[in-house]
PDB file of N, CA and C in Angstrom:
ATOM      1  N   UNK A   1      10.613  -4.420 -29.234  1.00  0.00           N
ATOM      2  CA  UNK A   1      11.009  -5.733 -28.760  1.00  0.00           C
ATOM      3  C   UNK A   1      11.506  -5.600 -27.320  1.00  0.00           C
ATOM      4  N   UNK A   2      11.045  -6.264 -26.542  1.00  0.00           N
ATOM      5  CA  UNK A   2      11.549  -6.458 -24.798  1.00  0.00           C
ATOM      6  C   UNK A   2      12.497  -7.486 -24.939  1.00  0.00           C
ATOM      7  N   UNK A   3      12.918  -7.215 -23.847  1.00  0.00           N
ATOM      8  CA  UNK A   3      14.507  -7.973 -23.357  1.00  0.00           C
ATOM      9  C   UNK A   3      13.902 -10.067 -23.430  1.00  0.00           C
ATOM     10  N   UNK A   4      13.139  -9.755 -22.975  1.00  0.00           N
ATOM     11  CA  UNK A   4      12.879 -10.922 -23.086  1.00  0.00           C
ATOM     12  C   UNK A   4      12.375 -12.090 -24.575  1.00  0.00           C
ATOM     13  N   UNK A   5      12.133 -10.957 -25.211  1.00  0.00           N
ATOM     14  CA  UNK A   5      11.886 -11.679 -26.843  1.00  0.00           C
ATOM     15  C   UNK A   5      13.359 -11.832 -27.152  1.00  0.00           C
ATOM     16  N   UNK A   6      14.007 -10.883 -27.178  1.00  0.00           N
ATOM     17  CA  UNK A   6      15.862 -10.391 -27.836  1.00  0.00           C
ATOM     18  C   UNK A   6      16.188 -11.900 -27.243  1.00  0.00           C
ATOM     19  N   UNK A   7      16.191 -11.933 -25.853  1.00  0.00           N
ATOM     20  CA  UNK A   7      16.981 -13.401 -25.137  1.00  0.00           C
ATOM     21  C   UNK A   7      16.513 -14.555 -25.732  1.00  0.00           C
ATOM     22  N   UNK A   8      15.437 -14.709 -26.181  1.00  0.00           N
ATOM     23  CA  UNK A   8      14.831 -15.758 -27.251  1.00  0.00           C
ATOM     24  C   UNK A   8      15.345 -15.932 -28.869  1.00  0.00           C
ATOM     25  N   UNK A   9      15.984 -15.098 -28.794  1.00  0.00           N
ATOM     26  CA  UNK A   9      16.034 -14.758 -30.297  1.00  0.00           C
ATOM     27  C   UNK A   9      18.151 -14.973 -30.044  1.00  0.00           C
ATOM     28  N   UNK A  10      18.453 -14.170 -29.356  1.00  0.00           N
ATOM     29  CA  UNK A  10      19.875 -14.770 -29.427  1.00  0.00           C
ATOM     30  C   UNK A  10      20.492 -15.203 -28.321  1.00  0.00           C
ATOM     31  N   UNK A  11      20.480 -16.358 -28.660  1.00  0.00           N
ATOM     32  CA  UNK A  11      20.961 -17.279 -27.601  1.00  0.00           C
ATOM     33  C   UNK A  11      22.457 -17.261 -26.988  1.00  0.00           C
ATOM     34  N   UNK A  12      23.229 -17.345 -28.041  1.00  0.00           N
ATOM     35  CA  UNK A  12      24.656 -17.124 -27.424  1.00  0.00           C
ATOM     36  C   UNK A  12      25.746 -16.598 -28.052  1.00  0.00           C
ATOM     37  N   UNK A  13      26.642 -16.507 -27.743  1.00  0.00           N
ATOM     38  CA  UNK A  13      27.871 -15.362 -28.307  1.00  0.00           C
ATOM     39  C   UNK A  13      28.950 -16.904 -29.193  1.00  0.00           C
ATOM     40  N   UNK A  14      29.135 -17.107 -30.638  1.00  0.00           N
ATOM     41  CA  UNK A  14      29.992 -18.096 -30.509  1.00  0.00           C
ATOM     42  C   UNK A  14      31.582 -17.813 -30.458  1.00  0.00           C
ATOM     43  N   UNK A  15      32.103 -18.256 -29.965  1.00  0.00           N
ATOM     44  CA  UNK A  15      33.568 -17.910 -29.984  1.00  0.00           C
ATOM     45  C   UNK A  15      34.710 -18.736 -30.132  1.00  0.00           C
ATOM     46  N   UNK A  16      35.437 -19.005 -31.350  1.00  0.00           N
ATOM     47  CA  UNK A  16      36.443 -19.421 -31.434  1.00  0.00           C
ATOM     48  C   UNK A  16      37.362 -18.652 -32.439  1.00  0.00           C
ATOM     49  N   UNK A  17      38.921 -19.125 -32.643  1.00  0.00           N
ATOM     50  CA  UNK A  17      39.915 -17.892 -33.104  1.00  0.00           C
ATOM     51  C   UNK A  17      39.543 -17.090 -34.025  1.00  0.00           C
ATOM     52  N   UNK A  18      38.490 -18.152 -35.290  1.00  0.00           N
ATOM     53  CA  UNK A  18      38.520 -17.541 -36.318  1.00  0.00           C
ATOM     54  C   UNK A  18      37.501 -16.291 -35.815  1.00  0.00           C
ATOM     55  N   UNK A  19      36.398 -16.050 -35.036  1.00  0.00           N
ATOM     56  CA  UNK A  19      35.589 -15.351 -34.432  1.00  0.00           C
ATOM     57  C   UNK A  19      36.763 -13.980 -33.996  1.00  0.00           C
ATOM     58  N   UNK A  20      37.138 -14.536 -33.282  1.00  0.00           N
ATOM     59  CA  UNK A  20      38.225 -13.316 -32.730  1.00  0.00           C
ATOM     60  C   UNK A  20      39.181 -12.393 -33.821  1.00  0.00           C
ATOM     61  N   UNK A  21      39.424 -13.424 -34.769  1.00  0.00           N
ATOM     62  CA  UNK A  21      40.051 -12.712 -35.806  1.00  0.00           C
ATOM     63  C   UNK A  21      38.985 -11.734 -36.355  1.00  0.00           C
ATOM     64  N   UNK A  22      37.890 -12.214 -36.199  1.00  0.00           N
ATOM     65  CA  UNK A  22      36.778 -10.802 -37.470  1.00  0.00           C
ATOM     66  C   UNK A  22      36.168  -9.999 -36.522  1.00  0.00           C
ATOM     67  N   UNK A  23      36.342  -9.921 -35.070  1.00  0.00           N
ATOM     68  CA  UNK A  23      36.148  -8.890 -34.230  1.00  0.00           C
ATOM     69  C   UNK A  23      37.403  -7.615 -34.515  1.00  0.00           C
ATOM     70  N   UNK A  24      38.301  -7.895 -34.748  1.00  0.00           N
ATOM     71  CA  UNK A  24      39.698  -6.689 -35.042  1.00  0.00           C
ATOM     72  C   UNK A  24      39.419  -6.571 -36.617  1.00  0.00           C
ATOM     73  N   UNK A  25      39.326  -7.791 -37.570  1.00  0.00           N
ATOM     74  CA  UNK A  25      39.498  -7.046 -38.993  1.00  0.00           C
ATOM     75  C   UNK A  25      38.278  -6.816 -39.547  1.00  0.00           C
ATOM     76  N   UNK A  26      36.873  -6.809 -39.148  1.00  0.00           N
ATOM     77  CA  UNK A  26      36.195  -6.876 -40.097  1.00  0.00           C
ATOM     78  C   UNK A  26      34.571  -5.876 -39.144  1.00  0.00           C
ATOM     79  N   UNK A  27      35.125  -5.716 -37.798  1.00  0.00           N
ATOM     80  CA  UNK A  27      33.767  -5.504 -37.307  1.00  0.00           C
ATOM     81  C   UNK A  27      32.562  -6.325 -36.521  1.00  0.00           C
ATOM     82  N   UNK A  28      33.088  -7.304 -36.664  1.00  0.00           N
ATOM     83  CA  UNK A  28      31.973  -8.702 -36.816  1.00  0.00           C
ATOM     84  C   UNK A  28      31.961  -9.729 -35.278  1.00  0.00           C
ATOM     85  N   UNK A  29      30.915  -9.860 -34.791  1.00  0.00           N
ATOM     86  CA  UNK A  29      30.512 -11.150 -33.640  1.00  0.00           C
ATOM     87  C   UNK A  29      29.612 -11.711 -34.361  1.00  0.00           C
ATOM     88  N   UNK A  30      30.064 -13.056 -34.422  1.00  0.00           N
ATOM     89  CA  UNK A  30      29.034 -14.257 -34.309  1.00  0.00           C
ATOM     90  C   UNK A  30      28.332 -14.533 -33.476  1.00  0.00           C
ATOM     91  N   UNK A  31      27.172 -14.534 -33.115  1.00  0.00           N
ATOM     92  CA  UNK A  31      26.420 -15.329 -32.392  1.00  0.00           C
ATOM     93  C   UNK A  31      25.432 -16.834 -32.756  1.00  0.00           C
ATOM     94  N   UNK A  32      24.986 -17.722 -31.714  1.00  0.00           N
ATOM     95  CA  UNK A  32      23.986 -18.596 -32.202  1.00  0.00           C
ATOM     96  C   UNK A  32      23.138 -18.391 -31.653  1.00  0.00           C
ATOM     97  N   UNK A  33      21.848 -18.070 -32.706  1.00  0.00           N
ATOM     98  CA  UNK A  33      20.624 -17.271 -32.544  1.00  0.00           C
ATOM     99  C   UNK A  33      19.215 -18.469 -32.924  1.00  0.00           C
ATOM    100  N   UNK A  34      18.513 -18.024 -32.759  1.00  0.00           N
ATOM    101  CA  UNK A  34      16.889 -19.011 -32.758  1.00  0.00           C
ATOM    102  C   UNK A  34      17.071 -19.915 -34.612  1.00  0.00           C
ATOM    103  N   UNK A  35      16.769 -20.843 -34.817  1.00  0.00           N
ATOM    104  CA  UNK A  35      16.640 -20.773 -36.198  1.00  0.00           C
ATOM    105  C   UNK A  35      15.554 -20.659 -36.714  1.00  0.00           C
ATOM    106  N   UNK A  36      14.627 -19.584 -36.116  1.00  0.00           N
ATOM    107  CA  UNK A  36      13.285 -19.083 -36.949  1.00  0.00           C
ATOM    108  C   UNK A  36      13.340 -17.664 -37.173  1.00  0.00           C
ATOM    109  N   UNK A  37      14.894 -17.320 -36.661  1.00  0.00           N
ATOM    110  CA  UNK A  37      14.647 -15.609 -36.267  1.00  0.00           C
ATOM    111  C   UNK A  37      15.232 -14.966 -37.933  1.00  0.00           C
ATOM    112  N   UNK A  38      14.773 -13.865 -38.162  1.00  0.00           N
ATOM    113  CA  UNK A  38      15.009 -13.402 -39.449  1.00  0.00           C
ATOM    114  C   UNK A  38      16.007 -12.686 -39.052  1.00  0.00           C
ATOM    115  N   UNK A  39      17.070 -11.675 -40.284  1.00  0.00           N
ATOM    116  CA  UNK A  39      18.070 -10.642 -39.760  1.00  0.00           C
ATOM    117  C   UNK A  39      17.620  -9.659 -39.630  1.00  0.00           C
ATOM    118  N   UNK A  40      16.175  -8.933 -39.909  1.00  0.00           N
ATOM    119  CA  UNK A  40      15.525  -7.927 -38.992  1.00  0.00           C
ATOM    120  C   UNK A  40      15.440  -8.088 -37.797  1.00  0.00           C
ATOM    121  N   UNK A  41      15.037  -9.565 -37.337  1.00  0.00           N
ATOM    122  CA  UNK A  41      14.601  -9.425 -35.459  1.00  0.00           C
ATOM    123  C   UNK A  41      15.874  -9.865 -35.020  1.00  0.00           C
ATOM    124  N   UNK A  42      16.835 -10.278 -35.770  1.00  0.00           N
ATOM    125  CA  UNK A  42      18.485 -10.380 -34.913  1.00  0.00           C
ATOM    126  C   UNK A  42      19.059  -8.527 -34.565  1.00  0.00           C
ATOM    127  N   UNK A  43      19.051  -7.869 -35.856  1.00  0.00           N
ATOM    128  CA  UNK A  43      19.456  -6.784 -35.304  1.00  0.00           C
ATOM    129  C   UNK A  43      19.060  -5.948 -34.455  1.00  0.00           C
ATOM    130  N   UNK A  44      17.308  -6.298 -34.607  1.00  0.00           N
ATOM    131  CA  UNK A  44      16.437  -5.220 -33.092  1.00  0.00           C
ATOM    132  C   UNK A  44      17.330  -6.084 -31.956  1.00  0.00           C
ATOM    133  N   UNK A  45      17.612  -7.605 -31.536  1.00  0.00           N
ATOM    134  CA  UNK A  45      17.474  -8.071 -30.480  1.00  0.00           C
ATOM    135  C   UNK A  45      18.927  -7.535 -30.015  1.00  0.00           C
ATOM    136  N   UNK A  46      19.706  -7.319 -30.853  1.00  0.00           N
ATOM    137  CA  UNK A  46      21.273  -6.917 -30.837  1.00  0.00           C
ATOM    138  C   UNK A  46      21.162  -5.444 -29.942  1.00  0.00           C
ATOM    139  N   UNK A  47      20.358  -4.619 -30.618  1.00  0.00           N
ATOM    140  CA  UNK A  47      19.829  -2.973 -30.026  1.00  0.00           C
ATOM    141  C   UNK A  47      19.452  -3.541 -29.113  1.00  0.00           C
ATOM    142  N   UNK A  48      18.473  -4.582 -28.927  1.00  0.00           N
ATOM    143  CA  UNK A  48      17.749  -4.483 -27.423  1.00  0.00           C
ATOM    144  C   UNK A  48      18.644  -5.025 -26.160  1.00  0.00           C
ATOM    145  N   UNK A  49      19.325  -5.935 -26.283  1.00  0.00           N
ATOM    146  CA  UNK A  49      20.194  -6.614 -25.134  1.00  0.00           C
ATOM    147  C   UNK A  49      21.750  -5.610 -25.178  1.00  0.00           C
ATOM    148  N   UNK A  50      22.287  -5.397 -26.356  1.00  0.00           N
ATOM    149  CA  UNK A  50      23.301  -4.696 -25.746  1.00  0.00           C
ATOM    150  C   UNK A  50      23.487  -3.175 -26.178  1.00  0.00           C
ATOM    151  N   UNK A  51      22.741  -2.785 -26.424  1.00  0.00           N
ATOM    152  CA  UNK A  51      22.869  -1.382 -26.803  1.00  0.00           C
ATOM    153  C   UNK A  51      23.664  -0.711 -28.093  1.00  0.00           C
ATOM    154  N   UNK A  52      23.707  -1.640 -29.168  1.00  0.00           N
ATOM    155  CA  UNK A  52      24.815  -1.377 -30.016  1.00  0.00           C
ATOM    156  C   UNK A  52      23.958  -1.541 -31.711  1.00  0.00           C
ATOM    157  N   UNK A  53      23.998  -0.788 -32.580  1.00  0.00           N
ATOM    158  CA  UNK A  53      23.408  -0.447 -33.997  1.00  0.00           C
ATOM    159  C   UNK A  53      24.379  -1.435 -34.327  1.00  0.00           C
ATOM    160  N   UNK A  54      23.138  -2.762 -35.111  1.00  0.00           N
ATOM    161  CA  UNK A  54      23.914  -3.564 -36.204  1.00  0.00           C
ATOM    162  C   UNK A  54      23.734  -3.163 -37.372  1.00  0.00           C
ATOM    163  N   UNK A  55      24.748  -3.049 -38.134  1.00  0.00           N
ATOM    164  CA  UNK A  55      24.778  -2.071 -39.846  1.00  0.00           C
ATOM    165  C   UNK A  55      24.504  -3.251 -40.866  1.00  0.00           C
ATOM    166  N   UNK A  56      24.870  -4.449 -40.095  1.00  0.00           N
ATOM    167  CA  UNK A  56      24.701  -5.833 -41.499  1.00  0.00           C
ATOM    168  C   UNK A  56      24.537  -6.782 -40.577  1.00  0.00           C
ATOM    169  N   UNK A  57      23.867  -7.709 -41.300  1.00  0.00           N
ATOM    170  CA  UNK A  57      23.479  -9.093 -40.715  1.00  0.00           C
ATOM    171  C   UNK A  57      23.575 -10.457 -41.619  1.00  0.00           C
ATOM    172  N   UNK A  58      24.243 -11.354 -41.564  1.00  0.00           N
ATOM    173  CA  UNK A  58      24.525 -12.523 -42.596  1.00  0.00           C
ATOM    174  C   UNK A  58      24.308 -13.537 -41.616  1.00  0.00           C
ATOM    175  N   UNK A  59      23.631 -14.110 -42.236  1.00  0.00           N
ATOM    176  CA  UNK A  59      23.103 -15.526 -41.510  1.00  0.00           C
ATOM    177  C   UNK A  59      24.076 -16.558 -42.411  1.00  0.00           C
ATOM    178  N   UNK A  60      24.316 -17.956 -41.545  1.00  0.00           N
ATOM    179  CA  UNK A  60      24.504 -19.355 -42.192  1.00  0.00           C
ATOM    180  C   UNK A  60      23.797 -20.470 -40.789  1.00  0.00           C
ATOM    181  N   UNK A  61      23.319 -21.453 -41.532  1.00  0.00           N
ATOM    182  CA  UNK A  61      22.852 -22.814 -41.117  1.00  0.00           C
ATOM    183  C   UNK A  61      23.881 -24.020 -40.540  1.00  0.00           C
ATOM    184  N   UNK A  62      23.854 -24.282 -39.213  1.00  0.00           N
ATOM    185  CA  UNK A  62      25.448 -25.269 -39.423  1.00  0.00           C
ATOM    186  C   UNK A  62      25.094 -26.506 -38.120  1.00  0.00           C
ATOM    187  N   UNK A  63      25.950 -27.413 -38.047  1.00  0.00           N
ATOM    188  CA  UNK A  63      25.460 -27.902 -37.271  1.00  0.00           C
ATOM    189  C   UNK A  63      25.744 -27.623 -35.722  1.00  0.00           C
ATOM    190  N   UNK A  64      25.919 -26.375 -35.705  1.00  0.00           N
ATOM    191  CA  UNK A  64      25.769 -26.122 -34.201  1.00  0.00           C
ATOM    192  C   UNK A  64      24.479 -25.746 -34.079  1.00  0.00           C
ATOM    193  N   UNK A  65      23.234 -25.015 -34.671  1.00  0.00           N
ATOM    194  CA  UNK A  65      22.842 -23.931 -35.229  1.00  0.00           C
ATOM    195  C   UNK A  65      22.419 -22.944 -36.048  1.00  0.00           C
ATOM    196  N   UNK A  66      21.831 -21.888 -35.891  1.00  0.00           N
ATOM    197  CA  UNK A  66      21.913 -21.021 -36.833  1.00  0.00           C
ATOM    198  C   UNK A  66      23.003 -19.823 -36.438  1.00  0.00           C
ATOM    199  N   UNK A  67      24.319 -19.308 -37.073  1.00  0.00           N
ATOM    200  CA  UNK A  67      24.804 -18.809 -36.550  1.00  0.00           C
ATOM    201  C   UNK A  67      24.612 -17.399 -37.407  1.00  0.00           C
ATOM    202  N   UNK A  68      24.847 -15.805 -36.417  1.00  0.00           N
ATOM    203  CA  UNK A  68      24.638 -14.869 -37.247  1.00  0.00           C
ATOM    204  C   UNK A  68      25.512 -13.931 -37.090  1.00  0.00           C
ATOM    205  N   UNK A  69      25.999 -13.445 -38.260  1.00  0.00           N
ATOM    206  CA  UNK A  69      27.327 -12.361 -38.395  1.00  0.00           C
ATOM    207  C   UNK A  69      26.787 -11.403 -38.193  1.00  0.00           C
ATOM    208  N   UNK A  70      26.957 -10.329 -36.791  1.00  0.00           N
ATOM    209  CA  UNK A  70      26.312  -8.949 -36.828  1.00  0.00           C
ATOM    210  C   UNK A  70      27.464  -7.939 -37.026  1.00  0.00           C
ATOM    211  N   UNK A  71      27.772  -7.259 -37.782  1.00  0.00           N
ATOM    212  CA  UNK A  71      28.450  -6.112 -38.154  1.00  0.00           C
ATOM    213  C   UNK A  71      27.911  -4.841 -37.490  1.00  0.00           C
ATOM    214  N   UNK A  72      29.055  -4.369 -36.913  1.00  0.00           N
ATOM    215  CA  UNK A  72      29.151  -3.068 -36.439  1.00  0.00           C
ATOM    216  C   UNK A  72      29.798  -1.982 -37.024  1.00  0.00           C
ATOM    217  N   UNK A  73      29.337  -0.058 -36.563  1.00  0.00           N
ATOM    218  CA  UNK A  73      30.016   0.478 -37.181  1.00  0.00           C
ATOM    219  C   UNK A  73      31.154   0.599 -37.182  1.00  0.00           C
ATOM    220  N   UNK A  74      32.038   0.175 -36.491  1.00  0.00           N
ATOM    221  CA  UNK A  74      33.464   0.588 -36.083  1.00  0.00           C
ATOM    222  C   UNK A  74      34.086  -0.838 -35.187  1.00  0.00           C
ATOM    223  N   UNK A  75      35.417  -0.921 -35.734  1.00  0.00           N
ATOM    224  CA  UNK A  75      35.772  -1.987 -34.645  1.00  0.00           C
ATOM    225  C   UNK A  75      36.314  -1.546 -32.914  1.00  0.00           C
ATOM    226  N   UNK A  76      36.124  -0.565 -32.508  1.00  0.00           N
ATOM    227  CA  UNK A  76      35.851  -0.382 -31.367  1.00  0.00           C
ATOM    228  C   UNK A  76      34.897  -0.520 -30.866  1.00  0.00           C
ATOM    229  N   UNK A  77      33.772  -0.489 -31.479  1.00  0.00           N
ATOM    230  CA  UNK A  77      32.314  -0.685 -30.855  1.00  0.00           C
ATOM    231  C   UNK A  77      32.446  -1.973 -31.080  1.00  0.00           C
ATOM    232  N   UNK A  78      32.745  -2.732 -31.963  1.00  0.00           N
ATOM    233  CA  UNK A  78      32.562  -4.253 -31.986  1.00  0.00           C
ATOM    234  C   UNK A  78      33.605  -4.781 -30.465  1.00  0.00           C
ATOM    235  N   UNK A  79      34.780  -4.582 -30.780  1.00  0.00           N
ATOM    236  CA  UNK A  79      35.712  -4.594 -29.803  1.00  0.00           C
ATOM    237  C   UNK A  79      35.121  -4.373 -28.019  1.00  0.00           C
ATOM    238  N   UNK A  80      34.397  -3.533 -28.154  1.00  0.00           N
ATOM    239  CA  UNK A  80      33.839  -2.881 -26.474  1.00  0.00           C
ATOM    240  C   UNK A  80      32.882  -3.768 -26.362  1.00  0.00           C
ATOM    241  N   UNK A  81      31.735  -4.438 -27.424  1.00  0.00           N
ATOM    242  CA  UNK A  81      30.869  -5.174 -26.955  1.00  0.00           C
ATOM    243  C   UNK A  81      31.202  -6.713 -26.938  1.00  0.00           C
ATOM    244  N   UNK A  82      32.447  -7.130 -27.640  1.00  0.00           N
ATOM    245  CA  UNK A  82      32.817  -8.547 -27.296  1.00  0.00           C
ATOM    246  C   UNK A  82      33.314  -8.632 -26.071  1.00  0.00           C
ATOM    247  N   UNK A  83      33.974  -7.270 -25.517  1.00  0.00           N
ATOM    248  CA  UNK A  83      34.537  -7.487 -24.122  1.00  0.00           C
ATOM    249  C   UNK A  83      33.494  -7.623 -22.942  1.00  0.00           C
ATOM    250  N   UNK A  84      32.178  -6.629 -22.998  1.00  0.00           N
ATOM    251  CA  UNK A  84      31.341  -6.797 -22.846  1.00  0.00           C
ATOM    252  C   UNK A  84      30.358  -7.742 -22.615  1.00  0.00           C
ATOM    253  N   UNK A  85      30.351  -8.936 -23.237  1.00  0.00           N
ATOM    254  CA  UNK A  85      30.046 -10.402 -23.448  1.00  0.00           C
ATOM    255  C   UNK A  85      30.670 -11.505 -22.964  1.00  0.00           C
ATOM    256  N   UNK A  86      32.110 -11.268 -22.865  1.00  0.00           N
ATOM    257  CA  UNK A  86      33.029 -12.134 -22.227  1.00  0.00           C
ATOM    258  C   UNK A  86      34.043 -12.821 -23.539  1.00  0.00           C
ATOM    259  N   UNK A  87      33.523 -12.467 -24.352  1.00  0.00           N
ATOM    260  CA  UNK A  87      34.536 -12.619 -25.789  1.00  0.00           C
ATOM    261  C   UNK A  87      36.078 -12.412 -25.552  1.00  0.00           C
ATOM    262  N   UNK A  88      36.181 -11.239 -25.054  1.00  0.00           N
ATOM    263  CA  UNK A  88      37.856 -10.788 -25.273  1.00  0.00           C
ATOM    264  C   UNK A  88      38.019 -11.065 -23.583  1.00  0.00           C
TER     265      UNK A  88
END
């Protein structure tokens, strides 16, 4: 996957408290991603734009969106790539 499919596929970082809370306890960024994209091509696009192994992927439907829970191994790596993003 090229950078340019990944940018198609996840669109944006969502962020509000409850978001911030599951970056420290749980591992976890939300993003809002394509709503045709499966959680196979969310986690390549995750590897492809920021350099980081997603271990889990949970999708929900909402009306912002499709939003998608990517889990990381460690909450420092989650932690380094929300800062990374403009999250923290």
């Amino acid at each position: 996957m090229n950078v340019e499919q990944a940018t198609k596929i996840i669109i944006k970082p969502y962020i509000t408290e409850k978001t911030f809370a599951m970056v420290e306890n749980e591992s976890k960024i939300c993003f809002i991603v394509d709503r045709m994209a499966s959680k196979p091509e969310i986690a390549q696009a995750v590897t492809t734009l920021y350099n980081q192994k997603a271990i889990n992927v949970n999708t929900a439907r909402t009306i912002y969106g499709k939003k998608a829970f990517v889990q990381f191994e460690s909450t420092e790596k989650a932690r380094d790539l929300a800062t990374k993003i403009g999250m923290l």
